[in-house]
PDB file of N, CA and C in Angstrom:
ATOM      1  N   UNK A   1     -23.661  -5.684 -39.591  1.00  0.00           N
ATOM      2  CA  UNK A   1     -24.930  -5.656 -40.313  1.00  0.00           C
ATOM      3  C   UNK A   1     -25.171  -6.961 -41.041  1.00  0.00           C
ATOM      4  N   UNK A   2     -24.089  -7.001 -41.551  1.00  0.00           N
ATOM      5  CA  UNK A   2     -24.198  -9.004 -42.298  1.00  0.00           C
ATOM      6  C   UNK A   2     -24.771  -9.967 -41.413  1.00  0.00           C
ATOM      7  N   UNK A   3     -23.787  -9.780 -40.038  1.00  0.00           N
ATOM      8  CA  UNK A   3     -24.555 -11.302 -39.445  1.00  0.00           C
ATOM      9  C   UNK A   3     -25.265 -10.847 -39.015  1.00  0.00           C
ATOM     10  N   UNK A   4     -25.884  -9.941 -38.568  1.00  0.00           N
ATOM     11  CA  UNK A   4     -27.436  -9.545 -38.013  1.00  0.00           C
ATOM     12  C   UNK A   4     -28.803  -9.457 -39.377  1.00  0.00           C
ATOM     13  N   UNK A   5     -28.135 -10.031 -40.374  1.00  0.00           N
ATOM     14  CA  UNK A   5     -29.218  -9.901 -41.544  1.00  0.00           C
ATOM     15  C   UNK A   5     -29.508 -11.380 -41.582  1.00  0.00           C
ATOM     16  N   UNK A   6     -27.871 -12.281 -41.471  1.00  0.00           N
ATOM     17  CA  UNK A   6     -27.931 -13.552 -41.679  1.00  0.00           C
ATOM     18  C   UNK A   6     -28.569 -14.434 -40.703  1.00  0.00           C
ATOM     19  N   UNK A   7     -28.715 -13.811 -38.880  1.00  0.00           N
ATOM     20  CA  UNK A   7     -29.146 -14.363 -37.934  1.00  0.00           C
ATOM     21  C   UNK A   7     -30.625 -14.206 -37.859  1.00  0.00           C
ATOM     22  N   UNK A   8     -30.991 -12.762 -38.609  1.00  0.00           N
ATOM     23  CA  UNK A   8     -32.480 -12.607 -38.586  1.00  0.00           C
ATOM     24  C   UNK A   8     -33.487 -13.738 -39.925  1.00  0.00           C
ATOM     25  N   UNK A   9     -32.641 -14.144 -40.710  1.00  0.00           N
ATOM     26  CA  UNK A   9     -33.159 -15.066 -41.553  1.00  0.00           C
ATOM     27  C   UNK A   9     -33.409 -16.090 -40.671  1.00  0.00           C
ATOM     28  N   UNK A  10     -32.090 -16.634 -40.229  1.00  0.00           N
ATOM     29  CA  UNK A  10     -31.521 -18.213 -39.679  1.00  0.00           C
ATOM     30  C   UNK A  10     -33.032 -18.058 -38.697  1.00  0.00           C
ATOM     31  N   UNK A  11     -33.240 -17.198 -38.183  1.00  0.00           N
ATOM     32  CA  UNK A  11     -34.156 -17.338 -36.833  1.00  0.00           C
ATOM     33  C   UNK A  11     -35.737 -17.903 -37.763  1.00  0.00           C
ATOM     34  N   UNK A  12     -35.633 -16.980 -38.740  1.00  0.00           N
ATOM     35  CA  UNK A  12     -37.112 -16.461 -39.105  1.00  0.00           C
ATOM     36  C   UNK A  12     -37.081 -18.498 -39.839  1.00  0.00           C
ATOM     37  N   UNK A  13     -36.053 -19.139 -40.148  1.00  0.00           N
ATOM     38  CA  UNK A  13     -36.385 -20.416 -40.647  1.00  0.00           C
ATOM     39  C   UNK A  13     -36.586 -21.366 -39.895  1.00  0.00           C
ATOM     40  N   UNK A  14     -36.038 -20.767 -38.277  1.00  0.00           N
ATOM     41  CA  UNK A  14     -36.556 -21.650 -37.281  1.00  0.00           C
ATOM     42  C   UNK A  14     -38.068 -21.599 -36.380  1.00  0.00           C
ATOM     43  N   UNK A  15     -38.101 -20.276 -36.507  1.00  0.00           N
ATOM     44  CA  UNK A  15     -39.242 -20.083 -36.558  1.00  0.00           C
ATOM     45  C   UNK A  15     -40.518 -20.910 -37.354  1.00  0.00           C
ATOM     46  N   UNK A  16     -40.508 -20.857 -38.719  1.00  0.00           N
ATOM     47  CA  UNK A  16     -41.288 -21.649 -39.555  1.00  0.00           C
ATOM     48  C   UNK A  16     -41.547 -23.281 -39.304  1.00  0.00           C
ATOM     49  N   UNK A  17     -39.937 -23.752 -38.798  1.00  0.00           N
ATOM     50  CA  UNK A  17     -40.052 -25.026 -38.919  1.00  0.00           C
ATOM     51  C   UNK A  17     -40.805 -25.359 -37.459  1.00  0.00           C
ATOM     52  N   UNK A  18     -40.692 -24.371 -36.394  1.00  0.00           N
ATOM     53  CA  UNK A  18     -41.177 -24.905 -34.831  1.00  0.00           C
ATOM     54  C   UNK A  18     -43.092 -24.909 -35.393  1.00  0.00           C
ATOM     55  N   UNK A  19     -43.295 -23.827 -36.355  1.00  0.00           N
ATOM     56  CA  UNK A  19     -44.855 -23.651 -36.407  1.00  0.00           C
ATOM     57  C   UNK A  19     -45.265 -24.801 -36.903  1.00  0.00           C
ATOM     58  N   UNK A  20     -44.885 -25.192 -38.188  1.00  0.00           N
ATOM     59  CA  UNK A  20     -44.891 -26.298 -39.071  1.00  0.00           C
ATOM     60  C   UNK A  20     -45.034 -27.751 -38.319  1.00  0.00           C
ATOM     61  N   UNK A  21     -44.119 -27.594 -37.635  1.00  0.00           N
ATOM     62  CA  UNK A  21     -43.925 -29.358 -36.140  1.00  0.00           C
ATOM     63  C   UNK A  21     -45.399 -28.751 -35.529  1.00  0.00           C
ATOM     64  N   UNK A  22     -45.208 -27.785 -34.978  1.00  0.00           N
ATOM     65  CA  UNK A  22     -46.285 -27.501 -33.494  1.00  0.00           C
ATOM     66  C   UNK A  22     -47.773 -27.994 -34.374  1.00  0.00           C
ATOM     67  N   UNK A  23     -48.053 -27.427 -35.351  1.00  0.00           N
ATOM     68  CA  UNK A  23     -49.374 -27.601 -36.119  1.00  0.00           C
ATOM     69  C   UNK A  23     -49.608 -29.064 -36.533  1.00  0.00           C
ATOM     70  N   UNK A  24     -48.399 -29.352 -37.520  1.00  0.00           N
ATOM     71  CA  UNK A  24     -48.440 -30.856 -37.355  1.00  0.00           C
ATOM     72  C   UNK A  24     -48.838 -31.835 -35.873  1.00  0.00           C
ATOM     73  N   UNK A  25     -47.642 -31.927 -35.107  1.00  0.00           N
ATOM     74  CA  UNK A  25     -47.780 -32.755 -33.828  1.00  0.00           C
ATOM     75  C   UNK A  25     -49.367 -32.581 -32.920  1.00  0.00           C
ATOM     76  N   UNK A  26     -49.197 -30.799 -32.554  1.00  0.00           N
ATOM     77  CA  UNK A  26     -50.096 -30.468 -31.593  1.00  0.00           C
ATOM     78  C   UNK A  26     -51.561 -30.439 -32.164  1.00  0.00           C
ATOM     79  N   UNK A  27     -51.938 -30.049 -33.254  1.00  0.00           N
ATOM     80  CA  UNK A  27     -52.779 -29.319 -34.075  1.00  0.00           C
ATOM     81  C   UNK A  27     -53.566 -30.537 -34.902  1.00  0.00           C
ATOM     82  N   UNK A  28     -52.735 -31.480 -35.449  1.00  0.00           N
ATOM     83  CA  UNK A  28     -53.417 -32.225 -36.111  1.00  0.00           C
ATOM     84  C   UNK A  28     -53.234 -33.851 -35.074  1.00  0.00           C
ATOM     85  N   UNK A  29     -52.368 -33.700 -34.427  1.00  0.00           N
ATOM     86  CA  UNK A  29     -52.198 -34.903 -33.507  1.00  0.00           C
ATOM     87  C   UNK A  29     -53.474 -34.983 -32.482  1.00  0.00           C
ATOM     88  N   UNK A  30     -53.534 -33.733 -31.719  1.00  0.00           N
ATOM     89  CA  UNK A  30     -54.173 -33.414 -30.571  1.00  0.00           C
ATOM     90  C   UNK A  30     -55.580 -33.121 -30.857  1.00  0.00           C
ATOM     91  N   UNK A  31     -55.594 -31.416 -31.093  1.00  0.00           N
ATOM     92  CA  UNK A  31     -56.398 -30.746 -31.235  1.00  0.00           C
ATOM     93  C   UNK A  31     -58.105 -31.143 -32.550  1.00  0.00           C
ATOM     94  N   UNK A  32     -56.900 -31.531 -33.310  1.00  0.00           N
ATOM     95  CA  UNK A  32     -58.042 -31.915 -34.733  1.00  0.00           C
ATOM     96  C   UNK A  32     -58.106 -33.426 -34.965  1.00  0.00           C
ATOM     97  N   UNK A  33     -57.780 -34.022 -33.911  1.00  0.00           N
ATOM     98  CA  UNK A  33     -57.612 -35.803 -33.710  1.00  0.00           C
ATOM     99  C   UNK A  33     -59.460 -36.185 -34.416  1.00  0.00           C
ATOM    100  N   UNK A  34     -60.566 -35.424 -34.021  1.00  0.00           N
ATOM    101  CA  UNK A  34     -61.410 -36.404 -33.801  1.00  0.00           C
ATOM    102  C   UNK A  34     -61.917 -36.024 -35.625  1.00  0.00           C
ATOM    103  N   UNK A  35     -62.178 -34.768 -36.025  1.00  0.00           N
ATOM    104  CA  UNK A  35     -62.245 -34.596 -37.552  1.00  0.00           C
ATOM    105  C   UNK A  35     -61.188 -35.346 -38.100  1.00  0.00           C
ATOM    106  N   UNK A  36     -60.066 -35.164 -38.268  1.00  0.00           N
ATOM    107  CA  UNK A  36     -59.159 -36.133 -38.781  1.00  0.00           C
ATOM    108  C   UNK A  36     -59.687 -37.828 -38.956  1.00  0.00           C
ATOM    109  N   UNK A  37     -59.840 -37.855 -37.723  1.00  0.00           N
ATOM    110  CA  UNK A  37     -60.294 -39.492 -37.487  1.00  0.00           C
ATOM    111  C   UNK A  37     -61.087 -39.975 -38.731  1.00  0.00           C
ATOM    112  N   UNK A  38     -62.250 -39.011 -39.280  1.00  0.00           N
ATOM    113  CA  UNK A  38     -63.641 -39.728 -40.210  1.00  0.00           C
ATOM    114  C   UNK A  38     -62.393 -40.394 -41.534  1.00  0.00           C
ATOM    115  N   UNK A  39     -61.667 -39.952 -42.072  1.00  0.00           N
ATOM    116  CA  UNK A  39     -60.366 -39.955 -42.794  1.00  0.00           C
ATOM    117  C   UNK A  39     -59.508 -41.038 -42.443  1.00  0.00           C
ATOM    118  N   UNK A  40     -59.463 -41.772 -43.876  1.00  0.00           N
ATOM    119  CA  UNK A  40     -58.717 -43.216 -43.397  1.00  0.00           C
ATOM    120  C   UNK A  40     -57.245 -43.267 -44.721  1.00  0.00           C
ATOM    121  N   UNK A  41     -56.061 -43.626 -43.787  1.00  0.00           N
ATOM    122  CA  UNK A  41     -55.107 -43.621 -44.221  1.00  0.00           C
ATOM    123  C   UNK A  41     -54.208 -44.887 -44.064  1.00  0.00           C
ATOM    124  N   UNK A  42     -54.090 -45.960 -45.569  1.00  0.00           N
ATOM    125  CA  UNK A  42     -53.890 -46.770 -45.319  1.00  0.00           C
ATOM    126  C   UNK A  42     -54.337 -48.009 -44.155  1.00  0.00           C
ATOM    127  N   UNK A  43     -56.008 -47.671 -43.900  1.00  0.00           N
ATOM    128  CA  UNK A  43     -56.863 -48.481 -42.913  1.00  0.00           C
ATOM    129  C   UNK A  43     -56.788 -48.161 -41.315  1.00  0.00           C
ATOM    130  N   UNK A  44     -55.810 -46.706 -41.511  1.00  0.00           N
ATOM    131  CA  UNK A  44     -55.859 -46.363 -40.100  1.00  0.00           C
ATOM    132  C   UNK A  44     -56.345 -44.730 -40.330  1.00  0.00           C
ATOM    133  N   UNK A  45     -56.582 -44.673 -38.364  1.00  0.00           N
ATOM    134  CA  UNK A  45     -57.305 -43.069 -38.587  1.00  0.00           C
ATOM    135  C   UNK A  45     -56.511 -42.094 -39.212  1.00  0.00           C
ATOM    136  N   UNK A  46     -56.696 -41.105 -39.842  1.00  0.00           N
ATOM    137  CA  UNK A  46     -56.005 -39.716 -40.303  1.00  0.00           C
ATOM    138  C   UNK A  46     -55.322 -39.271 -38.448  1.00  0.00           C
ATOM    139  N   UNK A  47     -55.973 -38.876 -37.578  1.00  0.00           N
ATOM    140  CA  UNK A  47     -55.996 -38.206 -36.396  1.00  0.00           C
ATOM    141  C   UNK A  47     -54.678 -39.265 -36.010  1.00  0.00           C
ATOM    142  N   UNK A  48     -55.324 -40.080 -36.006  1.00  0.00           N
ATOM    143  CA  UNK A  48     -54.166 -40.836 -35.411  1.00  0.00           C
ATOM    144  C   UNK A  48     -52.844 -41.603 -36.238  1.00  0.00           C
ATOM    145  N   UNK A  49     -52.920 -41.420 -37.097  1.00  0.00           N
ATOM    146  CA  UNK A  49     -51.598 -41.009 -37.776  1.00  0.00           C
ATOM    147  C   UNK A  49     -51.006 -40.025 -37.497  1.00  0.00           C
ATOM    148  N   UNK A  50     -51.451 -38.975 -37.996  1.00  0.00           N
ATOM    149  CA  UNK A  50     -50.742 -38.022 -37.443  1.00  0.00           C
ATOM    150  C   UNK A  50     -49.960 -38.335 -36.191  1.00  0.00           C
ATOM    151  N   UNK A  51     -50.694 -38.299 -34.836  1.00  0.00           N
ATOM    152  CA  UNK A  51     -50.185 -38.530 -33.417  1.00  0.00           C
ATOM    153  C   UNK A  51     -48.918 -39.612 -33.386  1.00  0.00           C
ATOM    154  N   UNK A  52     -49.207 -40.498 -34.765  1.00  0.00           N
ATOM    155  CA  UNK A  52     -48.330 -41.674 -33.735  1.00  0.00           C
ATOM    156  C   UNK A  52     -46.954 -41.641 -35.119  1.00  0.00           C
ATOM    157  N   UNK A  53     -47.573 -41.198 -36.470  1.00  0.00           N
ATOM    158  CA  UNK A  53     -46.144 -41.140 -37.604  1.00  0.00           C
ATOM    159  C   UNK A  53     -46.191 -40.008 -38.107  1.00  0.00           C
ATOM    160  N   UNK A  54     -47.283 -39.276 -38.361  1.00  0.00           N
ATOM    161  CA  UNK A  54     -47.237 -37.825 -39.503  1.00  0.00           C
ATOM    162  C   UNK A  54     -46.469 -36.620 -38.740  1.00  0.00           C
ATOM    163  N   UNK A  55     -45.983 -36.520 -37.430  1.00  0.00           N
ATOM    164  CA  UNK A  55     -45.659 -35.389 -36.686  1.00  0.00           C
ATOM    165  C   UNK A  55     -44.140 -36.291 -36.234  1.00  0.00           C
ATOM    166  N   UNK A  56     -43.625 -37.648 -36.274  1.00  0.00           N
ATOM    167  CA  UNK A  56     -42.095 -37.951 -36.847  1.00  0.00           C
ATOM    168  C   UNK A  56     -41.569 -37.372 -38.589  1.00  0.00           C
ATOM    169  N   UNK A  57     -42.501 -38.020 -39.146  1.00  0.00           N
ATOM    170  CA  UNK A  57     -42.249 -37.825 -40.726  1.00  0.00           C
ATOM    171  C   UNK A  57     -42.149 -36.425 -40.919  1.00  0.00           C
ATOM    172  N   UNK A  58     -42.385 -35.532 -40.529  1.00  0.00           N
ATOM    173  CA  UNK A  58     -42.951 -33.921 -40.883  1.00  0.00           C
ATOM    174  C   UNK A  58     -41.638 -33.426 -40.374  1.00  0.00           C
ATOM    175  N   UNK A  59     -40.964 -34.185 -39.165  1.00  0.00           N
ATOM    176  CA  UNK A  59     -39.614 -33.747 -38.081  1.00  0.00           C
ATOM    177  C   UNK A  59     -38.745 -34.213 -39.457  1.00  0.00           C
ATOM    178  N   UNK A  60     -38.707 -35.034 -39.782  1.00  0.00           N
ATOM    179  CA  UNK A  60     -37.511 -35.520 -40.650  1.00  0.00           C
ATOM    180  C   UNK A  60     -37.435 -34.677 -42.016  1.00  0.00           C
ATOM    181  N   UNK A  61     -38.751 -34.520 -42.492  1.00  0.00           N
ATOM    182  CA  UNK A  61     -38.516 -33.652 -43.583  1.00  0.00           C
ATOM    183  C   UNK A  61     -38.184 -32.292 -43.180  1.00  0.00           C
ATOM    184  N   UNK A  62     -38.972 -31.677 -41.930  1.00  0.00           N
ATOM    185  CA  UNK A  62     -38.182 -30.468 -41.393  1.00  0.00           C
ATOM    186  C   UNK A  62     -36.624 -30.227 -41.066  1.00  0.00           C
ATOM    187  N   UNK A  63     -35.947 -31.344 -41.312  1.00  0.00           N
ATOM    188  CA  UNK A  63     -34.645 -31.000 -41.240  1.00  0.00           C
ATOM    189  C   UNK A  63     -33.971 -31.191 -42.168  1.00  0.00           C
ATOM    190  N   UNK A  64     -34.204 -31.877 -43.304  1.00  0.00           N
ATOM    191  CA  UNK A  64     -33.541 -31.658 -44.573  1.00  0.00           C
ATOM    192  C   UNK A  64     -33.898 -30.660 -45.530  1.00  0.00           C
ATOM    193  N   UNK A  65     -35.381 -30.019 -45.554  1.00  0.00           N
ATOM    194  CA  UNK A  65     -35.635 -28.657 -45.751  1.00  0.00           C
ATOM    195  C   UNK A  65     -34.946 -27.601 -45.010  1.00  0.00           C
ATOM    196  N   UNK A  66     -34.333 -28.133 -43.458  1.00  0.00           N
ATOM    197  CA  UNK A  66     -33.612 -26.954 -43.066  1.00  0.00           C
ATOM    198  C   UNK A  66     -32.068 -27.043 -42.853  1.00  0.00           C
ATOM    199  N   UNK A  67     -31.927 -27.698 -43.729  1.00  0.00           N
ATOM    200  CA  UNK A  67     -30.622 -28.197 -43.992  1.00  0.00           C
ATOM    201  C   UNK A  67     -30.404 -27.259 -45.423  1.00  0.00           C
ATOM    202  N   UNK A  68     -31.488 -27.406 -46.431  1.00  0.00           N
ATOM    203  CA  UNK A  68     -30.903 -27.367 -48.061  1.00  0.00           C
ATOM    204  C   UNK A  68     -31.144 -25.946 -47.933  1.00  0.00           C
ATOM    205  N   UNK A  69     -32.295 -25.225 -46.500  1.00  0.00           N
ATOM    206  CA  UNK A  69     -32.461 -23.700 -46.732  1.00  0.00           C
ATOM    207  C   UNK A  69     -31.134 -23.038 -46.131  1.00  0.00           C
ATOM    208  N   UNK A  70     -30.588 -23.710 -44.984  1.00  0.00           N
ATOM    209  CA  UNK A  70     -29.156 -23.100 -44.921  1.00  0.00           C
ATOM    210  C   UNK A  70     -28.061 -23.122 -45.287  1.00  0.00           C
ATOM    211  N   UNK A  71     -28.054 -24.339 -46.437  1.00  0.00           N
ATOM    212  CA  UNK A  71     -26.959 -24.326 -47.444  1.00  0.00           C
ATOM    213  C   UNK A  71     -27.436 -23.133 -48.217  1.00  0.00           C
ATOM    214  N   UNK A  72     -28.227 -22.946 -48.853  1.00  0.00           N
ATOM    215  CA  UNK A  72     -28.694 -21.354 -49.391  1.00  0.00           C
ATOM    216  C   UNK A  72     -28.148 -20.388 -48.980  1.00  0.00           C
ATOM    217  N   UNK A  73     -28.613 -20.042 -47.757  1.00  0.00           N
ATOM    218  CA  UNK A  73     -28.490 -19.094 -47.039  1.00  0.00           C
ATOM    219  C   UNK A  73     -26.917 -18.727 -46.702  1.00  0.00           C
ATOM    220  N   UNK A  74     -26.028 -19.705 -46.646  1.00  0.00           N
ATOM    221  CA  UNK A  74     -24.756 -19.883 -46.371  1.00  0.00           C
ATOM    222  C   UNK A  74     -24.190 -18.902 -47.807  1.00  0.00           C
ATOM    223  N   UNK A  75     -24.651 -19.861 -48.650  1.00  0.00           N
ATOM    224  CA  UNK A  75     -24.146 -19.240 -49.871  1.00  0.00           C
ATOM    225  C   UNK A  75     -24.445 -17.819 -50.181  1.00  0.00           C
ATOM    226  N   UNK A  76     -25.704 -17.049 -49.889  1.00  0.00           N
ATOM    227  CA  UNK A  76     -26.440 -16.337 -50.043  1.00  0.00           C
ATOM    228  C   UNK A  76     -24.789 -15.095 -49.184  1.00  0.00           C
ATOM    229  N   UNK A  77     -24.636 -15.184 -48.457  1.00  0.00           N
ATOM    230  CA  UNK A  77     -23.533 -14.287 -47.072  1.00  0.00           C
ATOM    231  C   UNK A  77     -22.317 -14.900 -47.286  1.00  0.00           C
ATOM    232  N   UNK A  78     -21.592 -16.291 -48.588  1.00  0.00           N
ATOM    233  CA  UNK A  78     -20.537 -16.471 -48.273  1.00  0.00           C
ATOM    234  C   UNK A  78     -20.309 -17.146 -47.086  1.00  0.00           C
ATOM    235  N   UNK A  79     -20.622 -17.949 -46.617  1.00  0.00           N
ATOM    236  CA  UNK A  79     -19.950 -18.670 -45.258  1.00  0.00           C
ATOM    237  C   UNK A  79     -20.267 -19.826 -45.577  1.00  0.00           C
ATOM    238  N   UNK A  80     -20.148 -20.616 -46.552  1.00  0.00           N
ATOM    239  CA  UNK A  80     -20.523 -22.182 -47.161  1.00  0.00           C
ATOM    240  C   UNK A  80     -19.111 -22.582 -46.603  1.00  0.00           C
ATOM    241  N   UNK A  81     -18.847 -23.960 -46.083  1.00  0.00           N
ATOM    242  CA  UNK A  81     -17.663 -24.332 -45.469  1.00  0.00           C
ATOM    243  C   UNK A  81     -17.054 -25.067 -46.711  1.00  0.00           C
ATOM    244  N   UNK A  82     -15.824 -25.753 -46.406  1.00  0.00           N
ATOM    245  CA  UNK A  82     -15.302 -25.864 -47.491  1.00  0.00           C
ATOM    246  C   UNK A  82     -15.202 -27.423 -47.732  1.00  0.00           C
ATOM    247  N   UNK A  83     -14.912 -28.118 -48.702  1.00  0.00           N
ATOM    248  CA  UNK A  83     -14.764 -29.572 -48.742  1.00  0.00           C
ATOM    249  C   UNK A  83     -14.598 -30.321 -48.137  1.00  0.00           C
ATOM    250  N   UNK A  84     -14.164 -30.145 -46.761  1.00  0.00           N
ATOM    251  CA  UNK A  84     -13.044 -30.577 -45.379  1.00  0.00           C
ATOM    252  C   UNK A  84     -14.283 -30.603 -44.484  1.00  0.00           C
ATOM    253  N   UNK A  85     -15.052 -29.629 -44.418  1.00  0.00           N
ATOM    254  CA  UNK A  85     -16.055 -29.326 -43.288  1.00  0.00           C
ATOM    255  C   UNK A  85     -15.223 -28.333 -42.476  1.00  0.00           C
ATOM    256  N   UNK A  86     -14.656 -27.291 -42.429  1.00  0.00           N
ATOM    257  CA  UNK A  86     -13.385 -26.717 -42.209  1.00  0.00           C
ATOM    258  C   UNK A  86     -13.823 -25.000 -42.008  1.00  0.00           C
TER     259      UNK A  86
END
């Protein structure tokens, strides 16, 4: 019952982070490129930021957010590893 509580979290945070990328990359890269565009960021388009840095940048913060949520979560069930990595 533990690790099926702990795997249904772990999923449900991967879950979040694939929506989070997909909306970013696909959504604001792709889909909402040309509204984005009227929007100027640092002298370039919004739309196309996104496409070419905001959907890297969004990947990088998605993994240290899903890094510090499964140190949580670790702790949360006891399975935090130990000083060693061990």
């Amino acid at each position: 019952m533990k690790s099926s509580s702990y795997w249904a979290e772990n999923i449900r945070l991967i879950v979040i982070c694939l929506v989070i990328w997909f909306v970013v990359s696909f959504g604001f890269g792709i889909l909402l490129v040309e509204p984005l565009n009227e929007i100027r960021l640092g002298g370039y388009k919004l739309g196309f930021w996104f496409a070419q840095q905001g959907s890297i940048y969004t990947f990088v913060a998605l993994i240290f957010w899903y890094s510090h949520k499964m140190n949580q979560l670790d702790k949360k069930y006891n399975l935090e590893e130990d000083e060693q990595g061990e």
